[in-house]
C-alpha atoms as a PDB file:
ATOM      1  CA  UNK A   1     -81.011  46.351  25.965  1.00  0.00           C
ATOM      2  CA  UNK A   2     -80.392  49.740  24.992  1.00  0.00           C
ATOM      3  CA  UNK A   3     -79.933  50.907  21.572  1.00  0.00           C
ATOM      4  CA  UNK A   4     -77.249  53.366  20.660  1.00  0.00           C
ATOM      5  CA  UNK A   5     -78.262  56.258  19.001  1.00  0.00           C
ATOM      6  CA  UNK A   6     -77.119  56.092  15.205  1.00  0.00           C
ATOM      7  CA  UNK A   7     -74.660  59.033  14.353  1.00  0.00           C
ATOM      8  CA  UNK A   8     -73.980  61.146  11.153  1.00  0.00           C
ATOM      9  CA  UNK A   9     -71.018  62.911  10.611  1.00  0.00           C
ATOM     10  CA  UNK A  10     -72.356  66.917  11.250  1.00  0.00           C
ATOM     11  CA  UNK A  11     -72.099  69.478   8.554  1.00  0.00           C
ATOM     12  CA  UNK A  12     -72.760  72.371  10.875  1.00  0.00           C
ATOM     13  CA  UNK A  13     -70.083  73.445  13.645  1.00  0.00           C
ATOM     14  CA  UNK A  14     -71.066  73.072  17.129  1.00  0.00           C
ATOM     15  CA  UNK A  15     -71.876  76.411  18.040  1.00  0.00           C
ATOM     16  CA  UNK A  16     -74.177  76.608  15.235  1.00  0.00           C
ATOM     17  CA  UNK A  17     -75.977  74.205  15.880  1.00  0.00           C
ATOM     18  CA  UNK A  18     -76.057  75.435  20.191  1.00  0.00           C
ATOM     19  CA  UNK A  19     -77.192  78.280  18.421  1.00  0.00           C
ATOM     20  CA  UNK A  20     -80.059  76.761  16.512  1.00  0.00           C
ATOM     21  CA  UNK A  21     -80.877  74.774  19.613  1.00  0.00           C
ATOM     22  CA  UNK A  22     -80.338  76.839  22.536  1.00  0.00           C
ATOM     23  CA  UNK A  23     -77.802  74.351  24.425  1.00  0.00           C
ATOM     24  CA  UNK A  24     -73.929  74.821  25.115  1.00  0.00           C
ATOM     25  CA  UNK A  25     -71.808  73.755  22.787  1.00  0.00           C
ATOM     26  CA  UNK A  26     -70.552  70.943  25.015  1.00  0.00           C
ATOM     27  CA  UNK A  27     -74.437  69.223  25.121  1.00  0.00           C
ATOM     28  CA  UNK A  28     -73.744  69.345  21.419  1.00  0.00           C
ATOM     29  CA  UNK A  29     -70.618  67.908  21.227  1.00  0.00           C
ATOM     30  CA  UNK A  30     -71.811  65.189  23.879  1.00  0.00           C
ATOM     31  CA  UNK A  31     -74.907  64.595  21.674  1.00  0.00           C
ATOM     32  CA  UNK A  32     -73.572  64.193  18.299  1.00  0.00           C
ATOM     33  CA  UNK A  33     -69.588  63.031  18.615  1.00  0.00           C
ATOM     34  CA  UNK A  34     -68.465  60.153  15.910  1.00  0.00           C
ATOM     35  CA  UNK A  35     -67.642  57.262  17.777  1.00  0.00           C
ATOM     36  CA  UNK A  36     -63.517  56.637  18.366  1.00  0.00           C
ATOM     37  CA  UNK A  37     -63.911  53.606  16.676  1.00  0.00           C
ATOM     38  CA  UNK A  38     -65.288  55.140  13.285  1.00  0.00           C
ATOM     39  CA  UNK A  39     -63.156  58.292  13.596  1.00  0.00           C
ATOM     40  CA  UNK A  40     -59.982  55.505  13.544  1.00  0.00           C
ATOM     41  CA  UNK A  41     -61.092  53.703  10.686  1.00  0.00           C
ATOM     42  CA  UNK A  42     -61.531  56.455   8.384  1.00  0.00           C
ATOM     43  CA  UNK A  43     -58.441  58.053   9.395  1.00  0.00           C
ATOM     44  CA  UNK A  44     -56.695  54.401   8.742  1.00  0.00           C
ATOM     45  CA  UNK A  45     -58.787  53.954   5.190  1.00  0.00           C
ATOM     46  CA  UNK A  46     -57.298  57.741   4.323  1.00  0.00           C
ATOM     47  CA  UNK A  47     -53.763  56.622   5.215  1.00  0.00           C
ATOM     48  CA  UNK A  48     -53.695  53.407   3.273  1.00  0.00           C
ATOM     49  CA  UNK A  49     -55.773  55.327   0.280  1.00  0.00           C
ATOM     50  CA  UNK A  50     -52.819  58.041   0.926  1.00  0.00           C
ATOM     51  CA  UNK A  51     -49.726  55.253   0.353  1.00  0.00           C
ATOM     52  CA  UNK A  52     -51.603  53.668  -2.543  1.00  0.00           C
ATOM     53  CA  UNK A  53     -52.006  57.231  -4.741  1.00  0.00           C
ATOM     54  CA  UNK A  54     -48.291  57.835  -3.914  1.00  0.00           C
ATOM     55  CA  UNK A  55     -47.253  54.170  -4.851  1.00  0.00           C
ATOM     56  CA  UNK A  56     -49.200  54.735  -8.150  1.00  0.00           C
ATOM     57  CA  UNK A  57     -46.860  57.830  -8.650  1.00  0.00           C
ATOM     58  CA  UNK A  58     -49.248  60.635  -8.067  1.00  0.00           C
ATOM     59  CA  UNK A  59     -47.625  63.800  -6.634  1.00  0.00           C
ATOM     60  CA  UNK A  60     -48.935  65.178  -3.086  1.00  0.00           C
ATOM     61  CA  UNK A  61     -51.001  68.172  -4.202  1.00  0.00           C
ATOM     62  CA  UNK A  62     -52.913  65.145  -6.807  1.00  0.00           C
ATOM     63  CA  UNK A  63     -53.519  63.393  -4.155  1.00  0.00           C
ATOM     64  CA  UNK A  64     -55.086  65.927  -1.929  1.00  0.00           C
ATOM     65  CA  UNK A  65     -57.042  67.043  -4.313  1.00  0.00           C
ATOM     66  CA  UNK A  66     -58.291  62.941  -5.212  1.00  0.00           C
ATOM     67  CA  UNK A  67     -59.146  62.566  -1.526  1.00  0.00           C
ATOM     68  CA  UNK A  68     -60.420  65.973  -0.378  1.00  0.00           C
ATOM     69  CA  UNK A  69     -58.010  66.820   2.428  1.00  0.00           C
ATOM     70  CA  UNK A  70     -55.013  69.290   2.512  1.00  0.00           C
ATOM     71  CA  UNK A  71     -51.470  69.000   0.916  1.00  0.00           C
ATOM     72  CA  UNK A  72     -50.102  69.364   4.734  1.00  0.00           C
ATOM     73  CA  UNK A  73     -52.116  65.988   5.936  1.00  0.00           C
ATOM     74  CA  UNK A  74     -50.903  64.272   2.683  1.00  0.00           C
ATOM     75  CA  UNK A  75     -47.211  64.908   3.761  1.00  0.00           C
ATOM     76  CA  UNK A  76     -47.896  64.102   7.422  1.00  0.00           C
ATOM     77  CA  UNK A  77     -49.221  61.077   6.711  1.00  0.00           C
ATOM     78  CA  UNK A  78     -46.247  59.786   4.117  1.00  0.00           C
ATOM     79  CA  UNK A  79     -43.700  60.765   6.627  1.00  0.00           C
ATOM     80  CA  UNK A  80     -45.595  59.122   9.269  1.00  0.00           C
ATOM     81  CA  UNK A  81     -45.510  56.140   7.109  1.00  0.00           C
ATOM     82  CA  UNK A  82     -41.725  56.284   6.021  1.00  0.00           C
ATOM     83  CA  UNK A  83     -40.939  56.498   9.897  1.00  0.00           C
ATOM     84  CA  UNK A  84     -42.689  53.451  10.803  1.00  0.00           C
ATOM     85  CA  UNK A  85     -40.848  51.618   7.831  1.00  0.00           C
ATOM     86  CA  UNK A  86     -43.376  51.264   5.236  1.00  0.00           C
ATOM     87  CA  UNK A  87     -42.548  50.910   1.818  1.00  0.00           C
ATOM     88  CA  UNK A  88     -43.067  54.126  -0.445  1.00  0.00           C
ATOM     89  CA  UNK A  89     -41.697  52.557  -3.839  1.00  0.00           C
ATOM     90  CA  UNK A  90     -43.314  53.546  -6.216  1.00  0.00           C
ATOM     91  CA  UNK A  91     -45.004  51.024  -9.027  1.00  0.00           C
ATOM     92  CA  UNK A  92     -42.858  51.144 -12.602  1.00  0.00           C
ATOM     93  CA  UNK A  93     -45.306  51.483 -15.124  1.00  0.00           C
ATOM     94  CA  UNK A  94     -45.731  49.150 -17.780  1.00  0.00           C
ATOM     95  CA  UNK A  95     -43.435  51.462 -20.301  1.00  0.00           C
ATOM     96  CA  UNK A  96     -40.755  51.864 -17.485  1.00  0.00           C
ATOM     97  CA  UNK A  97     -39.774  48.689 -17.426  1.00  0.00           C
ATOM     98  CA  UNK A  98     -39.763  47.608 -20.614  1.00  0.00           C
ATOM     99  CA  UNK A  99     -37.428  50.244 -21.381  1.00  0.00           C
ATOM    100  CA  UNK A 100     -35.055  49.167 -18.660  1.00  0.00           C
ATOM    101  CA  UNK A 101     -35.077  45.635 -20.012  1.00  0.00           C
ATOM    102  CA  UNK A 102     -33.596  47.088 -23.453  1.00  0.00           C
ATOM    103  CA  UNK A 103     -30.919  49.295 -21.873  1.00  0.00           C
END
């Protein structure tokens, strides 16, 4: 049975590393790609971890800067989410709601 070859995410950009090597950049794209399946489940974890910051109340800009990707992706992704019908409420905190209970 063969084994697949294990696969790290790459810190150096593909024609670096052809470079470095002496291949074409497509041998190294060939060689090192993440699998579809791992891409997709990262991408889906950062989504979910996306809806959660912005459930909690943090602003966009917080929670690019929490999860290391762009303001821009952190918008996509919550318009994406309020298209497909997902709910954005955010949580009351504790104070909120006692407060609205005494009004």
């Amino acid at each position: 049975m063969k084994q697949e070859p294990r696969r790290e995410r790459r810190t150096a950009t593909a024609r670096e590393l052809a470079d470095r090597f002496g291949v074409s950049e497509r041998t190294v794209l060939r060689m090192v790609a993440e699998e579809r399946a791992a891409y997709e489940g990262r991408s889906r974890q950062r989504r979910d971890q996306i809806i959660e910051l912005h459930r909690q109340g943090l602003k966009g800009y917080e929670i690019a800067r929490e999860l290391n990707v762009s303001t821009g992706l952190v918008s996509t992704r919550l318009k994406e989410a309020r298209s497909a019908g997902v709910d954005l409420t955010r949580y009351a905190a504790a104070g909120e709601t006692q407060k609205q209970g005494q009004a």
